[in-house]
Protein backbone atom coordinates (compact mmCIF):
# COMPACT_ATOMS: atom_id res chain seq x y z
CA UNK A 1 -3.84 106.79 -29.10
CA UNK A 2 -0.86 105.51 -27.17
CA UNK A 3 -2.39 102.33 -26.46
CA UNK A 4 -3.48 102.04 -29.96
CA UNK A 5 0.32 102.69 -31.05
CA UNK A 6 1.66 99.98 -28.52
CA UNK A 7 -1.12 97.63 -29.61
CA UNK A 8 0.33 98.14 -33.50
CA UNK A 9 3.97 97.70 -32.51
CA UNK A 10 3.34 94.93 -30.39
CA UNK A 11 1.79 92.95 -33.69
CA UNK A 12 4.61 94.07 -35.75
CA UNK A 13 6.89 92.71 -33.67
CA UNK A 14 5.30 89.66 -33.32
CA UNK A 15 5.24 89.68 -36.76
CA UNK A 16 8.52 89.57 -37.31
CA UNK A 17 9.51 87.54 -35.14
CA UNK A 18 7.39 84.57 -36.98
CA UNK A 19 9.53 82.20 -39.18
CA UNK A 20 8.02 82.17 -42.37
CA UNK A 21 6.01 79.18 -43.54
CA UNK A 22 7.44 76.98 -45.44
CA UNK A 23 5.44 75.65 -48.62
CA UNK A 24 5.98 72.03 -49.15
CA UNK A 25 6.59 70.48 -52.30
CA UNK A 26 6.24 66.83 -53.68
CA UNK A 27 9.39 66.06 -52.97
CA UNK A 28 9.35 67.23 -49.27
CA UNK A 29 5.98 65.26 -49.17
CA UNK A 30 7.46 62.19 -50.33
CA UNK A 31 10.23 62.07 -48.02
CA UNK A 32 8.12 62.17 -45.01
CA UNK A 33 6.36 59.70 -46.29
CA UNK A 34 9.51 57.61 -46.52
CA UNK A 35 10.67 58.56 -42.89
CA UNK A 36 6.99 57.32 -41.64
CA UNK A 37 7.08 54.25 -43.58
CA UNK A 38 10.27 53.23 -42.13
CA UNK A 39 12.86 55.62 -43.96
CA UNK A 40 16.25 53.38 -45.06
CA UNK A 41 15.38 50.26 -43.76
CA UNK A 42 14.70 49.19 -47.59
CA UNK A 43 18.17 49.87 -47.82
CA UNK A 44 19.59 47.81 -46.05
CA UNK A 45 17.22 44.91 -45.17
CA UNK A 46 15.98 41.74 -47.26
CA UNK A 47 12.53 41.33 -48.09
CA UNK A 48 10.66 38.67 -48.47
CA UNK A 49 6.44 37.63 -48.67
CA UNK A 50 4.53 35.19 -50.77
CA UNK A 51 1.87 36.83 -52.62
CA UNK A 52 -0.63 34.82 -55.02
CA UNK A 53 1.50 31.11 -54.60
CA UNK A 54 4.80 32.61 -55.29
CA UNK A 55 7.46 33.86 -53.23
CA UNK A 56 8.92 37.39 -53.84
CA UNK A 57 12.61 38.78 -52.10
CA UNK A 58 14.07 41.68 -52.50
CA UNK A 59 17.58 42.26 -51.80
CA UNK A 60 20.64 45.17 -51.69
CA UNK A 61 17.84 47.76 -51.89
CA UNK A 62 16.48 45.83 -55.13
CA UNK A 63 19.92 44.91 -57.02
CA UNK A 64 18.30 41.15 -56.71
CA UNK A 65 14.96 40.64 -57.00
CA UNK A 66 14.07 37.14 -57.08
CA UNK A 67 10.52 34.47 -57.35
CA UNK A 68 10.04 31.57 -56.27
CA UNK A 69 7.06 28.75 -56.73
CA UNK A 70 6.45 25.57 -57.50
CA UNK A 71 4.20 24.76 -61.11
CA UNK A 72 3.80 20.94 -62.58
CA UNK A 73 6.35 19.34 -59.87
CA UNK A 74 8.85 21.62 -60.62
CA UNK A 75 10.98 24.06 -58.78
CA UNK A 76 11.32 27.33 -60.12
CA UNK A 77 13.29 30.25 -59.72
CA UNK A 78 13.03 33.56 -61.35
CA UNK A 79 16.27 36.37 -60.40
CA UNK A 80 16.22 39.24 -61.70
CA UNK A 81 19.67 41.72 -61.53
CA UNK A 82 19.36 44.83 -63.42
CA UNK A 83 18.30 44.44 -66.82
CA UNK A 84 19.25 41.09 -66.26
CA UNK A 85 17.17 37.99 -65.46
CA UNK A 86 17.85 33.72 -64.83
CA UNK A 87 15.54 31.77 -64.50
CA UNK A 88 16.61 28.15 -62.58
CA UNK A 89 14.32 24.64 -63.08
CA UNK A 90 15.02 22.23 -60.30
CA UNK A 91 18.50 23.89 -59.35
CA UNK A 92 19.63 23.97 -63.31
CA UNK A 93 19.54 27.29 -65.16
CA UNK A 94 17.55 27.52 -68.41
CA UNK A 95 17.32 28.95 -71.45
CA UNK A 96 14.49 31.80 -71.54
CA UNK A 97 13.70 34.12 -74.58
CA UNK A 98 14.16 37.88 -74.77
CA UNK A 99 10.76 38.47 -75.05
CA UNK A 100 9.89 36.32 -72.18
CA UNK A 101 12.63 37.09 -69.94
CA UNK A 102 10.75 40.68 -70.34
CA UNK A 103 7.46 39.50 -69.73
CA UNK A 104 8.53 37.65 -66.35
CA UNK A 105 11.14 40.69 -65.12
CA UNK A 106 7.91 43.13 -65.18
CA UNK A 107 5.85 40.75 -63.54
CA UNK A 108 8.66 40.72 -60.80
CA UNK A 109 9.40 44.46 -60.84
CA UNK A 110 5.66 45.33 -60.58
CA UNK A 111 4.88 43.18 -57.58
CA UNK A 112 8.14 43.93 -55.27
CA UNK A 113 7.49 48.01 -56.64
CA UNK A 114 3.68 47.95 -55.34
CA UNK A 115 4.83 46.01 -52.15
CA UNK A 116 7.66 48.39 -50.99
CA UNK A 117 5.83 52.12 -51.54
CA UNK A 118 6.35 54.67 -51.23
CA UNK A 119 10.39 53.46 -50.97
CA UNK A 120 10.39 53.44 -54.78
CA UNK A 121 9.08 57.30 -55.73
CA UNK A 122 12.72 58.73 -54.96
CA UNK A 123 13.98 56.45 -57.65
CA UNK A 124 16.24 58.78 -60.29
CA UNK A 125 13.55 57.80 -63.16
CA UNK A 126 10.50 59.43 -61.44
CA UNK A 127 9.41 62.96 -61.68
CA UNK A 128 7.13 64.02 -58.92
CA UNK A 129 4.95 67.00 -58.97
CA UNK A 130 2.34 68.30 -55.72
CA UNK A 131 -1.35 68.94 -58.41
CA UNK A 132 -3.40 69.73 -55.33
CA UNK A 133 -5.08 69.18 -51.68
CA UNK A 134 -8.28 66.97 -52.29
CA UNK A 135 -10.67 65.23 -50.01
CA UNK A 136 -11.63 61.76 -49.69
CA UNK A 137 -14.08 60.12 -47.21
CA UNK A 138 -13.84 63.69 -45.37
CA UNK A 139 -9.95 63.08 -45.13
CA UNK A 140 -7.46 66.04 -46.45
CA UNK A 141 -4.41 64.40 -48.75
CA UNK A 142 -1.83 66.39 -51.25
CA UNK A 143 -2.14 64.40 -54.57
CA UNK A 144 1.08 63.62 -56.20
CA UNK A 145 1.35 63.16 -59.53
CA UNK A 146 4.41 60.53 -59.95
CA UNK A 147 5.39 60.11 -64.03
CA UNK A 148 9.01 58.49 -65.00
CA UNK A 149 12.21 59.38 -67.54
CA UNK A 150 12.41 57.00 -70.65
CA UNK A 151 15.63 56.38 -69.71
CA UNK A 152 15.66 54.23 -66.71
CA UNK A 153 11.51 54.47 -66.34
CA UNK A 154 10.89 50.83 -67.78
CA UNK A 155 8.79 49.25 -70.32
CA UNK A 156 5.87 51.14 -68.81
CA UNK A 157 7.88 54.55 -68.60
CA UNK A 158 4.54 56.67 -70.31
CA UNK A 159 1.64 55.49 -67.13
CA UNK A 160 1.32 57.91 -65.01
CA UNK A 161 0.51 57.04 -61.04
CA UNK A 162 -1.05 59.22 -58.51
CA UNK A 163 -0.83 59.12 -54.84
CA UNK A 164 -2.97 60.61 -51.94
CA UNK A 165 -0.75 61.29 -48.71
CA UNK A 166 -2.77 62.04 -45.83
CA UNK A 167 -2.24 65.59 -44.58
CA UNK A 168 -1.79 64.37 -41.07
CA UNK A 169 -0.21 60.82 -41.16
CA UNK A 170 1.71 61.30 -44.51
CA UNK A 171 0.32 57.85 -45.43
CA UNK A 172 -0.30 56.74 -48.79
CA UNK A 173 -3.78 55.84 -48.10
CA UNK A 174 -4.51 55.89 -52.30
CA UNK A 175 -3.31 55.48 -55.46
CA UNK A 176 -4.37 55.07 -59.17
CA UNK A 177 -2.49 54.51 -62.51
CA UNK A 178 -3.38 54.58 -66.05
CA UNK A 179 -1.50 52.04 -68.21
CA UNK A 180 -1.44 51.60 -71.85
CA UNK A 181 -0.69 47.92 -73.01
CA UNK A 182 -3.83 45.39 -73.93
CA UNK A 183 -5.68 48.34 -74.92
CA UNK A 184 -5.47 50.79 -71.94
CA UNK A 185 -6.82 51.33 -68.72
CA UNK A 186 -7.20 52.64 -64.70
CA UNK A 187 -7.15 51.11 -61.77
CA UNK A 188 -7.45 52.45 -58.15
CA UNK A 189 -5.74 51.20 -55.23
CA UNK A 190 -7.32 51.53 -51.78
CA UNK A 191 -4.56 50.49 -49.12
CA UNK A 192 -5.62 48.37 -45.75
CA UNK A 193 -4.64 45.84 -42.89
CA UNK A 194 -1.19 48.11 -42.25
CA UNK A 195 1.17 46.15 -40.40
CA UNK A 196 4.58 47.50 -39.37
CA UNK A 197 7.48 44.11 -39.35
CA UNK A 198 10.37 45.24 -38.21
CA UNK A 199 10.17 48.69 -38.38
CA UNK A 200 8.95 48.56 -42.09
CA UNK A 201 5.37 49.37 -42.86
CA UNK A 202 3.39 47.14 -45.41
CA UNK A 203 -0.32 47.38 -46.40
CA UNK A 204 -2.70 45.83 -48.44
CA UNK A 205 -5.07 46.89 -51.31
CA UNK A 206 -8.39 46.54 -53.06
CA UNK A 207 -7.56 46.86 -56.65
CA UNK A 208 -10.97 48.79 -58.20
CA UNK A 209 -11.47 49.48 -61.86
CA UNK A 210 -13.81 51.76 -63.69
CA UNK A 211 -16.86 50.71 -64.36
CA UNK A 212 -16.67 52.98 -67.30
CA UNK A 213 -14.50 52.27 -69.91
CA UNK A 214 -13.91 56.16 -71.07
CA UNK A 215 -12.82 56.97 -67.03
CA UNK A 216 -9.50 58.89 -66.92
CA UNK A 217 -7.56 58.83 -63.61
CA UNK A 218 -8.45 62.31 -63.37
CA UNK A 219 -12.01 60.95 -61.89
CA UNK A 220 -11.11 57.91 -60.15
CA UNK A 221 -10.98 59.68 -56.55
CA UNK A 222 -14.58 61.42 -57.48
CA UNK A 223 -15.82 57.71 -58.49
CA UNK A 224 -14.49 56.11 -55.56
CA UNK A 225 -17.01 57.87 -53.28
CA UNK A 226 -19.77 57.61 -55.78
CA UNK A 227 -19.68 54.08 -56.56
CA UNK A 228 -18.27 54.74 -59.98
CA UNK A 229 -15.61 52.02 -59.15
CA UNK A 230 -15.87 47.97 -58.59
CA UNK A 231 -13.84 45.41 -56.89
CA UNK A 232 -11.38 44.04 -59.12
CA UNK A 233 -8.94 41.83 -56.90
CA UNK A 234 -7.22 42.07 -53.39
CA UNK A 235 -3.94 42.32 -53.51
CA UNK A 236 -2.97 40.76 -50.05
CA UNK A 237 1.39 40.24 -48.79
CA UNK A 238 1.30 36.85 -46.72
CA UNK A 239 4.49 35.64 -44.79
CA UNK A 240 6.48 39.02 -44.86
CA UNK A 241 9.97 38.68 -43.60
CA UNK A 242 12.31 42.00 -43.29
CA UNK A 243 15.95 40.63 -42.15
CA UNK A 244 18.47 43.75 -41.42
CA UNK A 245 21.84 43.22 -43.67
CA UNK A 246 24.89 42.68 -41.96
């Protein structure tokens, strides 16, 4: 009975001396995530790749984002500051419409916000919440369900995004989003080819689509590994270029 009564003790003890666990939320999530993808080097670093023709930078932690390429012998550039955005013709600025100075800053926005994740999901606009642990490809992730404020959220404030961190790397190996212009849809976004330039990691996707049109992005992960998806486009970062501020 003694033994019995140390043998209790001693667990107690034990017990007590444990921290407790800590349960982690999206938010904890998506700062690791941050701190493994290079953590404030967006911050203070210029970025620049070409992707599809064009050339994209990014600079003052996306204050100035600008694009530049080349269409019918002329030289254009695209900057974008704020709610703001130029666009220059051969070195002399032109005149651009609301509507298309609109069209051409979410084109910008959308390519530099895909290219530096997960930097972007601590932005004040988005609201993060942890939905649950899931398997892919026998790989454990926390999904992340990522929506954004109207105010400060964009043109495109209502899609919502979801992410799949890997439960050992915290690496966004997934993501999907449901958008609702030109009559609605999902995608899913399967990252590759992970390269790390200067301390600054950058991947690549294969853009899948539904090939049903009812598909919510409630089923895209369940799709993925029944070949409910197909190959829409690659999207592939050429040239990258991360140059520390002064």
């Amino acid at each position: 009975m003694k033994k019995i009564g140390f043998i209790v003790l001693l667990l107690v003890f034990m017990s007590c001396k444990q921290e407790p666990k800590k349960n982690l939320t999206a938010q904890t999530i998506i700062d690791k995530t941050i701190v493994v993808a290079g953590s404030d080097l967006y911050k203070t670093s210029t970025i620049a790749f070409k992707f599809r023709d064009k050339e994209y930078v990014s600079e003052n932690n996306g204050a100035i984002m600008k694009r530049v390429f080349k269409s019918d012998s002329l030289n254009y550039v695209d900057i974008k500051r704020g709610s703001s955005f130029e666009r220059i013709v051969n070195g002399i600025p032109v005149e651009v419409s609301d509507s298309l100075a609109r069209v051409y800053s979410n084109a910008i926005n959308s390519v530099l916000y895909f290219a530096q994740l997960p930097y972007q999901l601590n932005a004040k606009a988005v609201r993060k919440k942890l939905l649950k642990e899931e398997k892919i490809k026998d790989q454990n992730y926390y999904l992340i369900h990522v929506t954004f404020d109207q105010n400060g959220g964009g043109d495109d404030f209502d899609d919502n995004y979801y992410y799949w961190i890997n439960k050992k790397t915290f690496k966004p190996d997934y993501l999907a989003y449901d958008y609702q212009v030109n009559g609605g849809g999902v995608r899913f976004r399967e990252a590759y080819n992970e390269r790390i330039v200067n301390g600054f990691r950058f991947v690549d996707y294969n853009n899948y689509m539904p090939k049903s049109k009812t598909a919510t992005i409630k089923e895209v992960a369940a799709l993925y590994e029944n070949s409910g998806l197909e190959l829409l486009s690659k999207i592939e970062l050429e040239n990258i270029e991360v140059t520390p501020n002064n």
